[in-house]
N, C-alpha and C. Protein backbone atom coordinates (compact mmCIF):
# COMPACT_ATOMS: atom_id res chain seq x y z
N UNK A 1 74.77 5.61 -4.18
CA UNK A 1 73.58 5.34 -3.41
C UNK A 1 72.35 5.45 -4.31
N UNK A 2 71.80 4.51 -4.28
CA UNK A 2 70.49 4.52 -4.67
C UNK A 2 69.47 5.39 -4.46
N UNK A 3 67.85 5.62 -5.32
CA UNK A 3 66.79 6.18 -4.47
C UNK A 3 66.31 5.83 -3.28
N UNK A 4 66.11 4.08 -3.23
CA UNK A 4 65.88 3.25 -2.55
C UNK A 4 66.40 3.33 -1.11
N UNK A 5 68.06 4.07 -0.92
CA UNK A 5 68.85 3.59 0.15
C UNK A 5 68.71 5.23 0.44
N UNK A 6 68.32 6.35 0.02
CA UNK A 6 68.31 7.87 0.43
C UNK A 6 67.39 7.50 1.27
N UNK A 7 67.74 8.58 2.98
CA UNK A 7 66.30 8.99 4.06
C UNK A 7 65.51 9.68 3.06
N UNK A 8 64.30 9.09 3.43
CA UNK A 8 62.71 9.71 3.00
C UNK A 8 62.64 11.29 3.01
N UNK A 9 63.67 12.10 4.35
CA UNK A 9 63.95 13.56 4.55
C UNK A 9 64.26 13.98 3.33
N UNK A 10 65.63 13.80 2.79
CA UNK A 10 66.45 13.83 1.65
C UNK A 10 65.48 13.95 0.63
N UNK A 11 64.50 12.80 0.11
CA UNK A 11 63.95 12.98 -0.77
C UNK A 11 62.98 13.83 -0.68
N UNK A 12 62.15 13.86 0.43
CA UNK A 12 61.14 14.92 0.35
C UNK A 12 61.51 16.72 0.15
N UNK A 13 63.02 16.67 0.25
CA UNK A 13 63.68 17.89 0.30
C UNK A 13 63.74 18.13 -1.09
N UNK A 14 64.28 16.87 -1.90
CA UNK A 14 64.48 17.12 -3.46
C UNK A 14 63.13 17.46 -4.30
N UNK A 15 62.08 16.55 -3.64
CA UNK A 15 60.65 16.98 -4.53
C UNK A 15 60.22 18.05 -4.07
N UNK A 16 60.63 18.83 -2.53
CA UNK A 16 60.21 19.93 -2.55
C UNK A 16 60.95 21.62 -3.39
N UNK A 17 61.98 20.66 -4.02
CA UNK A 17 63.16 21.72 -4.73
C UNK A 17 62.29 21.62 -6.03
N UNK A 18 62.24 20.48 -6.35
CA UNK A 18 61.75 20.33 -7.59
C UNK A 18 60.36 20.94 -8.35
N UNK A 19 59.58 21.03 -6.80
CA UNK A 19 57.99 21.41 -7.55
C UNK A 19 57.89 23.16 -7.23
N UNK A 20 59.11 23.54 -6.19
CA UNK A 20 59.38 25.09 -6.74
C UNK A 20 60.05 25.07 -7.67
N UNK A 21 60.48 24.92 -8.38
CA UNK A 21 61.15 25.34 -9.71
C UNK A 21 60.39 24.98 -10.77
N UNK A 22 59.30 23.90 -10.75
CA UNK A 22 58.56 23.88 -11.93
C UNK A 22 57.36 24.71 -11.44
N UNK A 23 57.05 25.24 -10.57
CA UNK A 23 56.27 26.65 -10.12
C UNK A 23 56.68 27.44 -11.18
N UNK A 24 58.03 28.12 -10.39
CA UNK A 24 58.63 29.01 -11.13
C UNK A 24 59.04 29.44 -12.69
N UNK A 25 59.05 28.01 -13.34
CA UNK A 25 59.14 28.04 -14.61
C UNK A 25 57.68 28.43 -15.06
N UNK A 26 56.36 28.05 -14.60
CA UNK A 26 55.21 28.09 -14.99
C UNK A 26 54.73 29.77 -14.77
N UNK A 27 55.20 30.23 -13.56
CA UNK A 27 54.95 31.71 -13.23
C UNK A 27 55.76 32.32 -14.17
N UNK A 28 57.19 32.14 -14.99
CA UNK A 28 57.67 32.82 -15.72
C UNK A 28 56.68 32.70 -17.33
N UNK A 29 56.10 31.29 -17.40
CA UNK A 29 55.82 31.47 -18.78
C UNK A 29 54.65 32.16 -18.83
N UNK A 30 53.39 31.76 -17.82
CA UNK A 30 52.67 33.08 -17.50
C UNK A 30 52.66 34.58 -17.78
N UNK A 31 53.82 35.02 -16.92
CA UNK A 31 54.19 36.40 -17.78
C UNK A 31 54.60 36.37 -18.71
N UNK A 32 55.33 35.57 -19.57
CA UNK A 32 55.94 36.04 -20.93
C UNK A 32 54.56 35.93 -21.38
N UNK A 33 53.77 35.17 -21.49
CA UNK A 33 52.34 34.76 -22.38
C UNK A 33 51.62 36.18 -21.97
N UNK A 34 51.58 36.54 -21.03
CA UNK A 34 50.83 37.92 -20.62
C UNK A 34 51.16 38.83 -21.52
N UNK A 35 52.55 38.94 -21.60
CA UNK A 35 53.21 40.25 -22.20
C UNK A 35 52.96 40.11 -23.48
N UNK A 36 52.89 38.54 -24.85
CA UNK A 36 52.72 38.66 -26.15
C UNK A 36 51.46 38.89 -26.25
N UNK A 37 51.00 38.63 -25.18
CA UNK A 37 49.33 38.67 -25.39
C UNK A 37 48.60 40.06 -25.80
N UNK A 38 49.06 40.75 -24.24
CA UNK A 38 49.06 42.11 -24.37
C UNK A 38 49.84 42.77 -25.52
N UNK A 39 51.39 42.73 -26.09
CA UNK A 39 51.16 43.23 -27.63
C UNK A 39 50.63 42.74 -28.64
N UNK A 40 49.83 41.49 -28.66
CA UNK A 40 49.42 41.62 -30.18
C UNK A 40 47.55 42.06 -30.16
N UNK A 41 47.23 42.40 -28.74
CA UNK A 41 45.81 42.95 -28.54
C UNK A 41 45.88 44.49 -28.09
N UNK A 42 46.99 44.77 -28.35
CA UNK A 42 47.09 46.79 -28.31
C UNK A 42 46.89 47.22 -29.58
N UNK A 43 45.67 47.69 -29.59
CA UNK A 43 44.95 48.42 -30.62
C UNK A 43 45.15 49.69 -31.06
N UNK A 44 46.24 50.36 -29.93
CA UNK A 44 46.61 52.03 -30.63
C UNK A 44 47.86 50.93 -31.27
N UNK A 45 48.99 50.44 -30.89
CA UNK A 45 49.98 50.23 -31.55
C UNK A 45 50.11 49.30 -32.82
N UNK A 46 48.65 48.77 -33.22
CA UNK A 46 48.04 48.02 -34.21
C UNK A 46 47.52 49.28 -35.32
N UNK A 47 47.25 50.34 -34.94
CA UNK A 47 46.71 51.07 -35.79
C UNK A 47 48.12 51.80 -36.04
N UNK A 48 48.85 51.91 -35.25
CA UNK A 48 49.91 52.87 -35.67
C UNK A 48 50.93 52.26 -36.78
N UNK A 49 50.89 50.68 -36.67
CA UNK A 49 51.46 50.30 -37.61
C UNK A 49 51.21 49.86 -38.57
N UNK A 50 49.56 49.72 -38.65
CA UNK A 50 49.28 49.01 -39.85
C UNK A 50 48.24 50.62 -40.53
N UNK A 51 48.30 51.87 -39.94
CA UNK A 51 47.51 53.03 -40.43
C UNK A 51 47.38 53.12 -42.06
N UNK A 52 47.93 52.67 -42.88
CA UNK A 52 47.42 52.45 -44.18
C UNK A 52 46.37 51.31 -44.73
N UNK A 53 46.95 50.72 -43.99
CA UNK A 53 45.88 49.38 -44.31
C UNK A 53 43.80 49.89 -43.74
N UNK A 54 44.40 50.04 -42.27
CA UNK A 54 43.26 51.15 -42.23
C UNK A 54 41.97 51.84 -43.01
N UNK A 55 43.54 52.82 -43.44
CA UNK A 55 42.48 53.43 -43.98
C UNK A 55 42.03 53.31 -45.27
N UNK A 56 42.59 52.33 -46.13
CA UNK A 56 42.63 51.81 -47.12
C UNK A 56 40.62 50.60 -47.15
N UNK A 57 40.94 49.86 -45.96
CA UNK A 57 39.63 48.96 -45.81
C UNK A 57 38.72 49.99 -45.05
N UNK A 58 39.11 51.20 -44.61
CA UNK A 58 37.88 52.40 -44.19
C UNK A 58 37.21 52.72 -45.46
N UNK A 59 38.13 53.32 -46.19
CA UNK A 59 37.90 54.06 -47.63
C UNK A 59 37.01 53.33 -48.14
N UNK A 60 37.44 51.60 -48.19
CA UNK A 60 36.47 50.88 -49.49
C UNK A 60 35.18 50.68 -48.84
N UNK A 61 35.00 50.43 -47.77
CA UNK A 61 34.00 50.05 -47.05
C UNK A 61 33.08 51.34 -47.06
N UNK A 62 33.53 52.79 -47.09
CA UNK A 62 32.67 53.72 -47.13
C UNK A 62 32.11 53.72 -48.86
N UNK A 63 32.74 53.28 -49.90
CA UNK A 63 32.49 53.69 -51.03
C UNK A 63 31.34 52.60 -50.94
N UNK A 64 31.83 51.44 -50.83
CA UNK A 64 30.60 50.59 -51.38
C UNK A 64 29.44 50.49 -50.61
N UNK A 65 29.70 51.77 -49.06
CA UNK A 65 28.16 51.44 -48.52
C UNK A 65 27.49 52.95 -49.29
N UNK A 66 28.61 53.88 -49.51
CA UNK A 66 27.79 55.38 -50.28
C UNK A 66 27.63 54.72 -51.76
N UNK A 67 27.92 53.77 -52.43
CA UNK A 67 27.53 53.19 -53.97
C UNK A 67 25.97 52.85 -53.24
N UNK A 68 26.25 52.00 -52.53
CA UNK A 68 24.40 51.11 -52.25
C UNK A 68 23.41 52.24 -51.46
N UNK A 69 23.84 53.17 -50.72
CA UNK A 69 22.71 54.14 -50.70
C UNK A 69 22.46 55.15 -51.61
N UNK A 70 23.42 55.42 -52.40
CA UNK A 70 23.16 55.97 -53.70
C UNK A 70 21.71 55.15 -54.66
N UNK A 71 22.14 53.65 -54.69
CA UNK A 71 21.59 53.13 -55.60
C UNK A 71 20.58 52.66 -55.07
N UNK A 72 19.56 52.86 -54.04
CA UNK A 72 18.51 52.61 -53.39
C UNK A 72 17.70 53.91 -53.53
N UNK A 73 18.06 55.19 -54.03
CA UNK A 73 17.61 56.42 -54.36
C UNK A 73 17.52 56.73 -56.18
N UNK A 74 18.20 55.45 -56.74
CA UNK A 74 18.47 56.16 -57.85
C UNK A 74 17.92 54.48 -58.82
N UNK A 75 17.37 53.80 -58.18
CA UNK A 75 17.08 52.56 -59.12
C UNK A 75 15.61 52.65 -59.37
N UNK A 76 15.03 52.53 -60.78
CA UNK A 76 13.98 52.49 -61.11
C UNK A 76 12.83 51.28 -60.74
C-alpha cells in the first residue's frame, strides 16, 4: 500500500509518532549539552585540575606587576 492509498487517520497517527520522537531526541540532546556545558564551566574542578598551571600564571603575573612597581620608585 501506498502513502497515497493509507486513511489520512493512519497517517496523522505516524506524524504524530514521529514529531514525539524527534521532541525527544532534541530534549535528550539538550541535556547532554547542559551537562558538557556545565563541566567545562566548573571553576572549582578547573582549578583542581589544572592547580599548577594556576599558580604558575599567578606567580608570573605577580612578579612582573612587583618588577613595574618597583621600577616606578626606582627609575631616575
Amino acid at each position: 500500500m501506498s502513502s497515497s492509498q493509507l486513511p489520512a487517520e493512519i497517517l496523522e497517527q505516524r506524524a504524530a509518532e514521529q514529531r514525539q520522537r524527534i521532541h525527544q531526541s532534541v530534549d535528550e540532546l539538550k541535556s547532554s549539552l547542559r551537562e558538557t556545558v556545565r563541566e567545562h564551566l566548573d571553576v572549582k574542578n578547573y582549578a583542581r585540575t589544572h592547580i599548577w598551571r594556576l599558580i604558575a600564571v599567578t606567580s608570573a603575573v605577580a612578579l612582573v606587576s612587583g618588577y613595574n612597581v618597583a621600577g616606578m620608585f626606582t627609575r631616575r
